[in-house]
N, C-alpha and C. Protein backbone atom coordinates (compact mmCIF):
# COMPACT_ATOMS: atom_id res chain seq x y z
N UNK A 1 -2.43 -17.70 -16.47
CA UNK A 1 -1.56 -16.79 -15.76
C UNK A 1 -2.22 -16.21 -14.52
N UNK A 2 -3.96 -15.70 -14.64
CA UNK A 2 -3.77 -15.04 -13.98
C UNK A 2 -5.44 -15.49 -13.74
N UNK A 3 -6.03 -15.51 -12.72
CA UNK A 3 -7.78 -15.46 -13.06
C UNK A 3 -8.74 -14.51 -12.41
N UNK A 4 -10.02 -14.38 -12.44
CA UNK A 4 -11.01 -13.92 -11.96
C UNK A 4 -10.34 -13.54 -10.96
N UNK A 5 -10.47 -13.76 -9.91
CA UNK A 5 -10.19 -13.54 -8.72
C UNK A 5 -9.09 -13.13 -8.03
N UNK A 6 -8.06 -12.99 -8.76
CA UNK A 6 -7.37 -12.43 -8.93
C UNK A 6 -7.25 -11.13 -9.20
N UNK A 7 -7.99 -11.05 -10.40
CA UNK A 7 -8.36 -9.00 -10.63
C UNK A 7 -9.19 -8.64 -9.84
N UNK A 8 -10.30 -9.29 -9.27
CA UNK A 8 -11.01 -8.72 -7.80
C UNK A 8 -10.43 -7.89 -6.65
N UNK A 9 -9.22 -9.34 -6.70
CA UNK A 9 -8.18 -8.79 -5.36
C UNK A 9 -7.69 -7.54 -5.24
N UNK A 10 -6.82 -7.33 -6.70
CA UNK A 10 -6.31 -6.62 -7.20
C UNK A 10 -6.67 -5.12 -7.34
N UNK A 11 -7.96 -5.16 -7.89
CA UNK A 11 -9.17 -4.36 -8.04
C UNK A 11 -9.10 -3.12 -6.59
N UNK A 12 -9.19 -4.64 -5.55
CA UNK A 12 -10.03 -3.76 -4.09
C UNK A 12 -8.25 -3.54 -3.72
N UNK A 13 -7.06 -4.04 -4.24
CA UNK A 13 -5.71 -3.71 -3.39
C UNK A 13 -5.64 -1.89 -4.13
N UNK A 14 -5.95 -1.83 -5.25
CA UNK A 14 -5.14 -1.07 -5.71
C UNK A 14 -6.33 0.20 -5.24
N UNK A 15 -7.35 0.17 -4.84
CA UNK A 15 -8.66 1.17 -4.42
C UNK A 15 -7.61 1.63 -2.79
N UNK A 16 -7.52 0.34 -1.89
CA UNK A 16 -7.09 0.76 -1.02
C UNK A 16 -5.92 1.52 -1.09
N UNK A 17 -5.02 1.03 -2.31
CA UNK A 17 -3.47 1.63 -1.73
C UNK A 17 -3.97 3.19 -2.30
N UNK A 18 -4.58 3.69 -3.36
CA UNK A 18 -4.93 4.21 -3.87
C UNK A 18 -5.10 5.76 -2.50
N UNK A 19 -6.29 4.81 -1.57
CA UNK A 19 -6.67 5.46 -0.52
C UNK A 19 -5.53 6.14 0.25
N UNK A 20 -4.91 5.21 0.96
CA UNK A 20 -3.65 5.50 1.53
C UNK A 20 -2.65 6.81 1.16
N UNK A 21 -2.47 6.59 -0.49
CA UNK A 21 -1.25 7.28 -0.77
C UNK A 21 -2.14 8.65 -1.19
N UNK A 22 -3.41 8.57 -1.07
CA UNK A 22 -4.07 10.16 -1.24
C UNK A 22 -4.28 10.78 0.45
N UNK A 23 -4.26 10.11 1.11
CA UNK A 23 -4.06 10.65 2.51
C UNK A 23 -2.59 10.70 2.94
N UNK A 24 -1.70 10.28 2.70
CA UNK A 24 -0.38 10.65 2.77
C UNK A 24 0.15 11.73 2.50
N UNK A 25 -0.02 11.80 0.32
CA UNK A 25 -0.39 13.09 -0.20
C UNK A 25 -0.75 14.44 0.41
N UNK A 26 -2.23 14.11 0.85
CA UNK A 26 -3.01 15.52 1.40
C UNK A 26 -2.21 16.12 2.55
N UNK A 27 -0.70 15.81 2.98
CA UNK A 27 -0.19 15.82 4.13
C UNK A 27 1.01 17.23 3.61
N UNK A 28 0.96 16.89 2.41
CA UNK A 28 2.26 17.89 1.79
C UNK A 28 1.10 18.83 1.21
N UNK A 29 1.90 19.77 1.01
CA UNK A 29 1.16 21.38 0.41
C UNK A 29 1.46 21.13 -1.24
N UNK A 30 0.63 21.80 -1.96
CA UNK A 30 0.69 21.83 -3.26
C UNK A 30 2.00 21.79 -4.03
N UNK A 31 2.63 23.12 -2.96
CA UNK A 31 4.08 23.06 -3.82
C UNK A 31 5.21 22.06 -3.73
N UNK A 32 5.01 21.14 -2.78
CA UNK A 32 5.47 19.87 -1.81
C UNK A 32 4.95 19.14 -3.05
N UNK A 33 3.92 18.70 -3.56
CA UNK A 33 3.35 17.82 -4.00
C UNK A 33 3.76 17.87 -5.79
N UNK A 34 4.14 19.20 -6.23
CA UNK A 34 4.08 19.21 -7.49
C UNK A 34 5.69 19.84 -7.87
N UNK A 35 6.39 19.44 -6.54
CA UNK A 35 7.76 19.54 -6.84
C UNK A 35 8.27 18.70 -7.80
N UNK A 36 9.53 19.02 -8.32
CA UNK A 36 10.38 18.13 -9.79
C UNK A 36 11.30 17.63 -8.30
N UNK A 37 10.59 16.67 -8.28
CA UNK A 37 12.24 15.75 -7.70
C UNK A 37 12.86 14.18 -8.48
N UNK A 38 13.27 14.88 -9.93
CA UNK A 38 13.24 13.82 -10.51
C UNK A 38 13.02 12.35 -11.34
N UNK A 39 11.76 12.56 -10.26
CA UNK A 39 11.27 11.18 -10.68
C UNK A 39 10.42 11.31 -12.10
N UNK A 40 9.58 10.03 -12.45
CA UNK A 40 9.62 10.00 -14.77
C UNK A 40 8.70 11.00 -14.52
N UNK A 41 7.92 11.48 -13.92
CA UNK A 41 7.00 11.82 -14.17
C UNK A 41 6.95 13.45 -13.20
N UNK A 42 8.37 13.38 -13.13
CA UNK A 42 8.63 14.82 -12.25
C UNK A 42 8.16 14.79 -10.73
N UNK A 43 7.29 14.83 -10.61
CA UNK A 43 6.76 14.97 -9.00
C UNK A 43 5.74 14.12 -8.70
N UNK A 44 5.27 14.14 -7.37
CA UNK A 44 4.43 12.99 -6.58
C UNK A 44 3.21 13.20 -7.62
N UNK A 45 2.46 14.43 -7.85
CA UNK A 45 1.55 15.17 -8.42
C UNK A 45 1.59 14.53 -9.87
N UNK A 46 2.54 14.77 -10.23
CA UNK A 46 2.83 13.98 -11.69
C UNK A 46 2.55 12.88 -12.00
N UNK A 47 3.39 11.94 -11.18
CA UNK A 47 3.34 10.61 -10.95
C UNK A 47 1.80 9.73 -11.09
N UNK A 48 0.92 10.78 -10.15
CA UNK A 48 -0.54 9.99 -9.84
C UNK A 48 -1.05 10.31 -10.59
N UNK A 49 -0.85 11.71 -11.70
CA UNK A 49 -1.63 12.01 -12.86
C UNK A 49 -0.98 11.01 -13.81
N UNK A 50 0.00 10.64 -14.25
CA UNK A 50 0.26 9.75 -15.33
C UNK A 50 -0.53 8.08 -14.84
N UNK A 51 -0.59 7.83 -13.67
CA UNK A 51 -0.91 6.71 -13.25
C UNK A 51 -2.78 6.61 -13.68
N UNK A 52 -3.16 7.85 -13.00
CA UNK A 52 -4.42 7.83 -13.47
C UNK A 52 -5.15 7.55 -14.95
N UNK A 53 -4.10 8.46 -15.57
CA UNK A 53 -4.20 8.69 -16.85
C UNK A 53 -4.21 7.47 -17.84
N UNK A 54 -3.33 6.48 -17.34
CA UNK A 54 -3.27 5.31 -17.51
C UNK A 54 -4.00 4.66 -17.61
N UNK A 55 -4.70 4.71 -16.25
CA UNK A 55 -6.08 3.59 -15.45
C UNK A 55 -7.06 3.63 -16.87
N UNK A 56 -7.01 4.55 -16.60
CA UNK A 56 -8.54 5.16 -17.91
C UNK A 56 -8.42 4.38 -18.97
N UNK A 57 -7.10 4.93 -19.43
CA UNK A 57 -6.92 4.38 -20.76
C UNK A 57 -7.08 2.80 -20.87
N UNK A 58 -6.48 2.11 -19.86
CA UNK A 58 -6.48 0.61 -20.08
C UNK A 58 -7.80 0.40 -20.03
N UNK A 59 -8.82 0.74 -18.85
CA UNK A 59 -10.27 0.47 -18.99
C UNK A 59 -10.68 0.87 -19.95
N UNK A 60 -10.44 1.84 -20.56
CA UNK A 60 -11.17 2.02 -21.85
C UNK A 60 -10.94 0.75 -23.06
N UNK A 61 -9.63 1.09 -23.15
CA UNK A 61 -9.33 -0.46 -23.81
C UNK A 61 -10.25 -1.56 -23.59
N UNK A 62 -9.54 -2.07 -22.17
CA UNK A 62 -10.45 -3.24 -22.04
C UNK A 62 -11.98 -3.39 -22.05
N UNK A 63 -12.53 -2.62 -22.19
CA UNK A 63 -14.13 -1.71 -22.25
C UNK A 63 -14.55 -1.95 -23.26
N UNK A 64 -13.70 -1.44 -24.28
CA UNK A 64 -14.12 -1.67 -25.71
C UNK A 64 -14.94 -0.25 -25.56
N UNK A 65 -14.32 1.02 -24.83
CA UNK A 65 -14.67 2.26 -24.84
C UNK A 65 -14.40 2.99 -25.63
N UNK A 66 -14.37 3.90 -26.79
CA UNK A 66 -13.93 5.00 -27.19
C UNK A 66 -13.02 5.98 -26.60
N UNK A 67 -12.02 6.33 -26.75
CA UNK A 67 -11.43 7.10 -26.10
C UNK A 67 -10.29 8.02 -27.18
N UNK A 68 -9.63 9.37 -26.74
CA UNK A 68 -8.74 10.04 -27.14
C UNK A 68 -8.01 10.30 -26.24
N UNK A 69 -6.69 9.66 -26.26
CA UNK A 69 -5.63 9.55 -25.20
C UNK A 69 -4.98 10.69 -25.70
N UNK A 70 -4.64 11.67 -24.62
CA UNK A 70 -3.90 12.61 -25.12
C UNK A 70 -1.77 12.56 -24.54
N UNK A 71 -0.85 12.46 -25.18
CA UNK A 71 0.38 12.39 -25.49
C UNK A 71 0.94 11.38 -24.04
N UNK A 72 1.43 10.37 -23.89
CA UNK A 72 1.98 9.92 -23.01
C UNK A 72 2.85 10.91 -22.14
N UNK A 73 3.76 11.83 -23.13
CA UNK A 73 4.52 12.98 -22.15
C UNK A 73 3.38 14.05 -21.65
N UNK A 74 2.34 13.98 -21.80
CA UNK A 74 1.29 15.00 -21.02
C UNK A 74 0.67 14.66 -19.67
N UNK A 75 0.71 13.07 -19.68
CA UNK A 75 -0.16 11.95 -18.82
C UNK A 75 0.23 12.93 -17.53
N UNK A 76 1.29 13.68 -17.35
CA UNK A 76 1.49 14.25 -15.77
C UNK A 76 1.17 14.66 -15.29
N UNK A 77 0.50 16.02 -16.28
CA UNK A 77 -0.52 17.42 -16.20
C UNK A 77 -1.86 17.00 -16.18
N UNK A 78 -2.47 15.69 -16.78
CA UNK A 78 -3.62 15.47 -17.11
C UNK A 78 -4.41 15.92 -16.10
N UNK A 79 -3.91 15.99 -14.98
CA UNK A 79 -4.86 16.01 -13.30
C UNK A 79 -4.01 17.19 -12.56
N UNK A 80 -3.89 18.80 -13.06
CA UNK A 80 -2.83 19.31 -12.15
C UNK A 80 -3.84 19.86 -10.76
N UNK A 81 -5.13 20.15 -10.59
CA UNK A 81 -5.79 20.52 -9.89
C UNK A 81 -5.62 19.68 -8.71
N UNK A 82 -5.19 19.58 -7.35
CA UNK A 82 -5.64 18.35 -6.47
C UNK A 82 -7.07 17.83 -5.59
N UNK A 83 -7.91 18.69 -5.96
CA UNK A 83 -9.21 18.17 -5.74
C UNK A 83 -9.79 17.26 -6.66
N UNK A 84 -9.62 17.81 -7.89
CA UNK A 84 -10.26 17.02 -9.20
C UNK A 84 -9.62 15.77 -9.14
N UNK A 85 -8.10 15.85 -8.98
CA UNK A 85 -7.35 14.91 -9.28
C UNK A 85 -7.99 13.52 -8.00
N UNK A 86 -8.39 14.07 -6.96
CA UNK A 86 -8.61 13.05 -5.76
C UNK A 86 -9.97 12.26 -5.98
N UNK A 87 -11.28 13.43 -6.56
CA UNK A 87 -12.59 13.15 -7.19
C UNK A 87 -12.46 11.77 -8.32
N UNK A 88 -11.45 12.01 -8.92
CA UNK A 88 -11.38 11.22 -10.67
C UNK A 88 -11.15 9.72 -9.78
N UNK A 89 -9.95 10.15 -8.99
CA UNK A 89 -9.06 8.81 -8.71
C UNK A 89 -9.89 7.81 -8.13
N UNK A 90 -11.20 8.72 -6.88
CA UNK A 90 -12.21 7.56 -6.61
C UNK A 90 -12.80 7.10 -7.16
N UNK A 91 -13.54 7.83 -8.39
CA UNK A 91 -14.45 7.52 -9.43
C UNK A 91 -13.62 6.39 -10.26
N UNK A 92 -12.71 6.62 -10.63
CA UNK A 92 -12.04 5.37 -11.13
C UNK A 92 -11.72 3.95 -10.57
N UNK A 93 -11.50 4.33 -9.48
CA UNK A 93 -11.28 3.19 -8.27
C UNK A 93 -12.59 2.07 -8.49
N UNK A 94 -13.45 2.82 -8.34
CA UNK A 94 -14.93 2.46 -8.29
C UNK A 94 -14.97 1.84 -9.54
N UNK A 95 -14.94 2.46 -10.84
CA UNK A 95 -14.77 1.72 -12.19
C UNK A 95 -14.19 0.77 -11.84
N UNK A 96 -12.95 0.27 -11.35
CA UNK A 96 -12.35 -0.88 -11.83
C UNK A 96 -12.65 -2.10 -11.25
N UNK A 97 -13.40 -1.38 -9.83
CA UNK A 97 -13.94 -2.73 -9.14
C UNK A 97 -15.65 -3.32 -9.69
N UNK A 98 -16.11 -2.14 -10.16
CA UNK A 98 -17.33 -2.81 -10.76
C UNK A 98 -16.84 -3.48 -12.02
N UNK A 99 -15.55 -3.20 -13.01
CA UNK A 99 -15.05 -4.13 -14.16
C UNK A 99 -14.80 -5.19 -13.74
N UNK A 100 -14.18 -5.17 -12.30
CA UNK A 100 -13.22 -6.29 -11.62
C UNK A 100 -14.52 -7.37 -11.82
N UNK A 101 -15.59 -7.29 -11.07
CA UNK A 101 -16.68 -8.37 -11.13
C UNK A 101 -17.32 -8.81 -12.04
N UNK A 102 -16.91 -8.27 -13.24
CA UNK A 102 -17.17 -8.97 -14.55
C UNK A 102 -16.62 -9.54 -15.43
N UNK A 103 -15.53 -9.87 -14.79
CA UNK A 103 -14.29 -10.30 -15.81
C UNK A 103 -14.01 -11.60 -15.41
N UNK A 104 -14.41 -12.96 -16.55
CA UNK A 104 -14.10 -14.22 -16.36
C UNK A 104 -13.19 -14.77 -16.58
N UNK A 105 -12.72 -16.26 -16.44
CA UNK A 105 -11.54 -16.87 -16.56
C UNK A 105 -11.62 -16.99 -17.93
N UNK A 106 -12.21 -17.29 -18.81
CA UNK A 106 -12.52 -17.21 -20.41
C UNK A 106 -12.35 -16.45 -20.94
N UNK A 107 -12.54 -15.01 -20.13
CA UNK A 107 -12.37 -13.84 -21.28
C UNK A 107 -10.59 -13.54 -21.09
N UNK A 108 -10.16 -13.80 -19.44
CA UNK A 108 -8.54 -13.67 -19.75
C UNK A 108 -7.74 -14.56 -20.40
N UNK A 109 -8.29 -15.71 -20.92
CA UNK A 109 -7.64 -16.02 -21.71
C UNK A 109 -7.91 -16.01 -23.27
N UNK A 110 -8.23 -14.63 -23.80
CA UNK A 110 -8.42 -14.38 -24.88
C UNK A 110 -7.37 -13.44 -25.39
N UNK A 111 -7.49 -12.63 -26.52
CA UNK A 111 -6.49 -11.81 -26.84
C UNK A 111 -7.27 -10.34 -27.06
N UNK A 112 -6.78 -8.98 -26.91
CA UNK A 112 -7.04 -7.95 -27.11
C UNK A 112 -6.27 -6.91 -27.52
N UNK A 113 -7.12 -6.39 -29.50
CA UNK A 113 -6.13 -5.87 -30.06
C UNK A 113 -6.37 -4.42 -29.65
N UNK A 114 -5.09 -3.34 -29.50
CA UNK A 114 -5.36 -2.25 -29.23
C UNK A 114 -4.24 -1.24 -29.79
N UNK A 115 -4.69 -0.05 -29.52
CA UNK A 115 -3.31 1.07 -30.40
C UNK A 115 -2.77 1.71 -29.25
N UNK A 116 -1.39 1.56 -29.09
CA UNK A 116 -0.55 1.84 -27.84
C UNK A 116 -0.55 3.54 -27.76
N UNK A 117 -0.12 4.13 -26.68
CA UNK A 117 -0.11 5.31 -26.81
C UNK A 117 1.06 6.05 -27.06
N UNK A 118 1.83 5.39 -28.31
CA UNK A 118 2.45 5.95 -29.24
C UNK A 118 2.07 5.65 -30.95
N UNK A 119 0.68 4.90 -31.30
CA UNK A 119 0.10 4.76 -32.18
C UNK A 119 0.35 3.40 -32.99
N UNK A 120 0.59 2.67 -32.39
CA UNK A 120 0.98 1.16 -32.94
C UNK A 120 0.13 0.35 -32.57
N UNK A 121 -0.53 -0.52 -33.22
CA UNK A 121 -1.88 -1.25 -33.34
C UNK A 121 -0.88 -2.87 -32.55
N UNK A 122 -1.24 -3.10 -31.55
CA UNK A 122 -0.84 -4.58 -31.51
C UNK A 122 -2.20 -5.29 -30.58
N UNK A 123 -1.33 -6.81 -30.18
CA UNK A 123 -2.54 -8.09 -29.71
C UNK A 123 -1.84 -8.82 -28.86
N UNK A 124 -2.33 -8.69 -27.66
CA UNK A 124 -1.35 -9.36 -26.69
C UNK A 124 -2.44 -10.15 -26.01
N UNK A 125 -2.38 -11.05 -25.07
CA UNK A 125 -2.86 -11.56 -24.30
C UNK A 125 -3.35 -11.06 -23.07
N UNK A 126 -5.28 -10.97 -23.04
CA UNK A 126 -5.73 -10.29 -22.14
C UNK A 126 -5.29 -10.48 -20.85
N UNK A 127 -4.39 -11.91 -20.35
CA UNK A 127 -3.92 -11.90 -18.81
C UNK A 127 -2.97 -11.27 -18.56
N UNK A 128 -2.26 -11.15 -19.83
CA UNK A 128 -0.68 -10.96 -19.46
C UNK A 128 -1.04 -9.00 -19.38
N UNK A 129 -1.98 -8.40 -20.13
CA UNK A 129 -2.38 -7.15 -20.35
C UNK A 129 -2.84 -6.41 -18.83
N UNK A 130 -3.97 -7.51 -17.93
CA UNK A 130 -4.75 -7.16 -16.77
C UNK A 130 -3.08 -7.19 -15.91
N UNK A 131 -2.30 -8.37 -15.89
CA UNK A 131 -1.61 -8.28 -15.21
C UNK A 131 -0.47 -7.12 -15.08
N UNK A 132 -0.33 -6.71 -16.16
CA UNK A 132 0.42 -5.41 -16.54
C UNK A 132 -0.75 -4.39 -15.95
N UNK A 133 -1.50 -3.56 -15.93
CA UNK A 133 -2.11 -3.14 -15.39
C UNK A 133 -1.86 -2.75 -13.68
N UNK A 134 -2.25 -3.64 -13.11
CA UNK A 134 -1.97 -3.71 -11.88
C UNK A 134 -0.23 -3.94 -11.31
N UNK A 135 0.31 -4.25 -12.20
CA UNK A 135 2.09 -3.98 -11.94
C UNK A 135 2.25 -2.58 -11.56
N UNK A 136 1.82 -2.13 -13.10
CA UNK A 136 1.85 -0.57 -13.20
C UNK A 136 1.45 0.45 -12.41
N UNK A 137 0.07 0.24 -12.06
CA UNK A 137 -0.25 0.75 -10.53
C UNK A 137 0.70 0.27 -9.25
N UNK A 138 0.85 -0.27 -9.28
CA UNK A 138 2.10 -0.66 -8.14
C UNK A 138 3.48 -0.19 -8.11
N UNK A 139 3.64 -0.05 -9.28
CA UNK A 139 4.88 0.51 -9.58
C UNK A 139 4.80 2.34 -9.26
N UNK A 140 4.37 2.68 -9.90
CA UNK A 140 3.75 4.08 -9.86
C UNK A 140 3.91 4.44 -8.66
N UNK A 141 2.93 3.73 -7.63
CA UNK A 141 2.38 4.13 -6.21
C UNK A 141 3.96 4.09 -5.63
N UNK A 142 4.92 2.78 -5.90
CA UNK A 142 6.07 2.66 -5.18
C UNK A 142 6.98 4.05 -5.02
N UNK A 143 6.62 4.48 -6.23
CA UNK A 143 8.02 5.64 -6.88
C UNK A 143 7.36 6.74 -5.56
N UNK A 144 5.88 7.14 -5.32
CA UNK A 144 5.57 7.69 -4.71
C UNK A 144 5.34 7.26 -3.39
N UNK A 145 5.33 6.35 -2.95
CA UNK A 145 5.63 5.95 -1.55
C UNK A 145 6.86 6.84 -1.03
N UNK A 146 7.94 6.08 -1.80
CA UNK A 146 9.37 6.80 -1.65
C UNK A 146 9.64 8.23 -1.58
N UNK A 147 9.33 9.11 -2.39
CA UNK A 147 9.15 10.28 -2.42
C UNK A 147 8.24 10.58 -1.52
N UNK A 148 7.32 10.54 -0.62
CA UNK A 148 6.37 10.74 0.73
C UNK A 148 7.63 10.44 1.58
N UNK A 149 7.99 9.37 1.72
CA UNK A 149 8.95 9.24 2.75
C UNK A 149 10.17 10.17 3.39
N UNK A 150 10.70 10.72 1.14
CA UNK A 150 11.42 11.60 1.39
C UNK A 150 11.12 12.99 2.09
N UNK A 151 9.93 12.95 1.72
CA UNK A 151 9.35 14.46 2.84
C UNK A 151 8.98 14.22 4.21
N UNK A 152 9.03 13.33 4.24
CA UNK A 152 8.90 12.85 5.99
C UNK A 152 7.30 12.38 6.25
N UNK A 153 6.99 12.47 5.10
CA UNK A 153 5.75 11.92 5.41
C UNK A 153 4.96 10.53 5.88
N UNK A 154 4.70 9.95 6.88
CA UNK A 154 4.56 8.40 7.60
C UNK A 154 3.59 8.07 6.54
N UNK A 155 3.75 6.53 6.16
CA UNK A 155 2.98 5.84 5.17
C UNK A 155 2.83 4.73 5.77
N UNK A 156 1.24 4.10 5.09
CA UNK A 156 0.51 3.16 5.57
C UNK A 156 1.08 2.52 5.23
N UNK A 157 1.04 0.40 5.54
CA UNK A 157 1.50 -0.53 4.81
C UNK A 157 0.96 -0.61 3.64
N UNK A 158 1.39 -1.16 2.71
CA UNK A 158 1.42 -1.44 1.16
C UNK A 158 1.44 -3.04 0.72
N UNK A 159 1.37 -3.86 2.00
CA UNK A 159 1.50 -5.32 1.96
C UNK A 159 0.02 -6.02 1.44
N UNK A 160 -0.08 -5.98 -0.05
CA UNK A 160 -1.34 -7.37 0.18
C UNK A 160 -2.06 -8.32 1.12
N UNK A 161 -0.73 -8.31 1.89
CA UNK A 161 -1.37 -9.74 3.07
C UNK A 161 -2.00 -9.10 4.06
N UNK A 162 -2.07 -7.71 4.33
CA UNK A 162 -2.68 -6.97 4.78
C UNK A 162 -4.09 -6.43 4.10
N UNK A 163 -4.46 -6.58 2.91
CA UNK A 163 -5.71 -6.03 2.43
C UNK A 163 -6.72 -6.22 3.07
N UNK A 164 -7.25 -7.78 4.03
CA UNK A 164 -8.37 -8.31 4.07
C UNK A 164 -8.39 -7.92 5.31
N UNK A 165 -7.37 -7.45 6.33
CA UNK A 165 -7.55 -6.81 7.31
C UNK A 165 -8.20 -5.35 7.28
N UNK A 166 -7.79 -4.43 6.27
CA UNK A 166 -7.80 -3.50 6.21
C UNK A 166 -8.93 -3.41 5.76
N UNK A 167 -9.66 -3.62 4.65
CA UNK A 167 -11.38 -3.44 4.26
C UNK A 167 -12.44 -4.24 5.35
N UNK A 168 -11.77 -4.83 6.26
CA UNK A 168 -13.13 -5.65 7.18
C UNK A 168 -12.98 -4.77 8.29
């Protein structure tokens, strides 16, 4: 489905967009940022805390880390501070690209059993899992693209075919 080099890409797309939509962000004021406009996760603020909250968790997973995930309906609040929340998001960024370079075509095609974060033990396929991963971050970032826009806020491109421009 999916290989090495692939989660590399992926790795350094989702660091950059990552970048982007926290300088977009820093453009709206707190109360701008942690407004309910609907969206799953209530506000822009929300949104990047459940997304984050996420990140973790799957690396931990895929880590074979220890972890205590606390309530999927909490994932929003996990990060309400926006400094901390900007600190974590690089530090994580950074995690996934040093995971990104260790992850072979052998190991994605293996299986990895794990307990969802509603407590159900299942075994899915590590490509189809990485590839979910990085959907999810994409998805996430989209809901908040949109919502930046709605505040008038100008946003960078979000195009892949643009990545290799953008880090050189």
């Amino acid at each position: 489905m999916i290989s090495a080099k692939y989660v590399i890409s992926f790795a350094n797309y989702n660091q950059w967009q990552n970048i982007n939509t926290i300088e977009a962000a820093d453009e709206l004021n707190e109360e701008q940022r942690k407004q309910d406009v609907g969206a799953f996760f209530g506000s822009i603020q929300g949104t990047l805390s459940h997304l984050l909250w996420g990140d973790s968790i799957w690396l931990d997973r895929l880590t074979h880390t220890q972890y205590k995930a606390s309530p999927i309906d909490e994932s929003g609040s996990a990060w309400a501070n926006w400094e901390e929340y900007k600190i974590a998001r690089k530090g994580m960024d950074q995690k996934f690209i040093c995971w990104a370079k260790t992850v072979t075509d052998d190991w994605l095609n293996e299986t990895l059993t794990y307990t969802t974060a509603r407590g159900i033990e299942v075994t899915k396929p590590v490509d189809l899992l990485v590839a979910h991963i990085f959907n999810h971050q994409t998805h996430h970032r989209g809901q908040v693209h949109c919502l930046l826009t709605q505040f008038g806020v100008a946003t960078k491109d979000t195009d892949i075919l643009l990545l290799r421009e953008a880090i050189n």
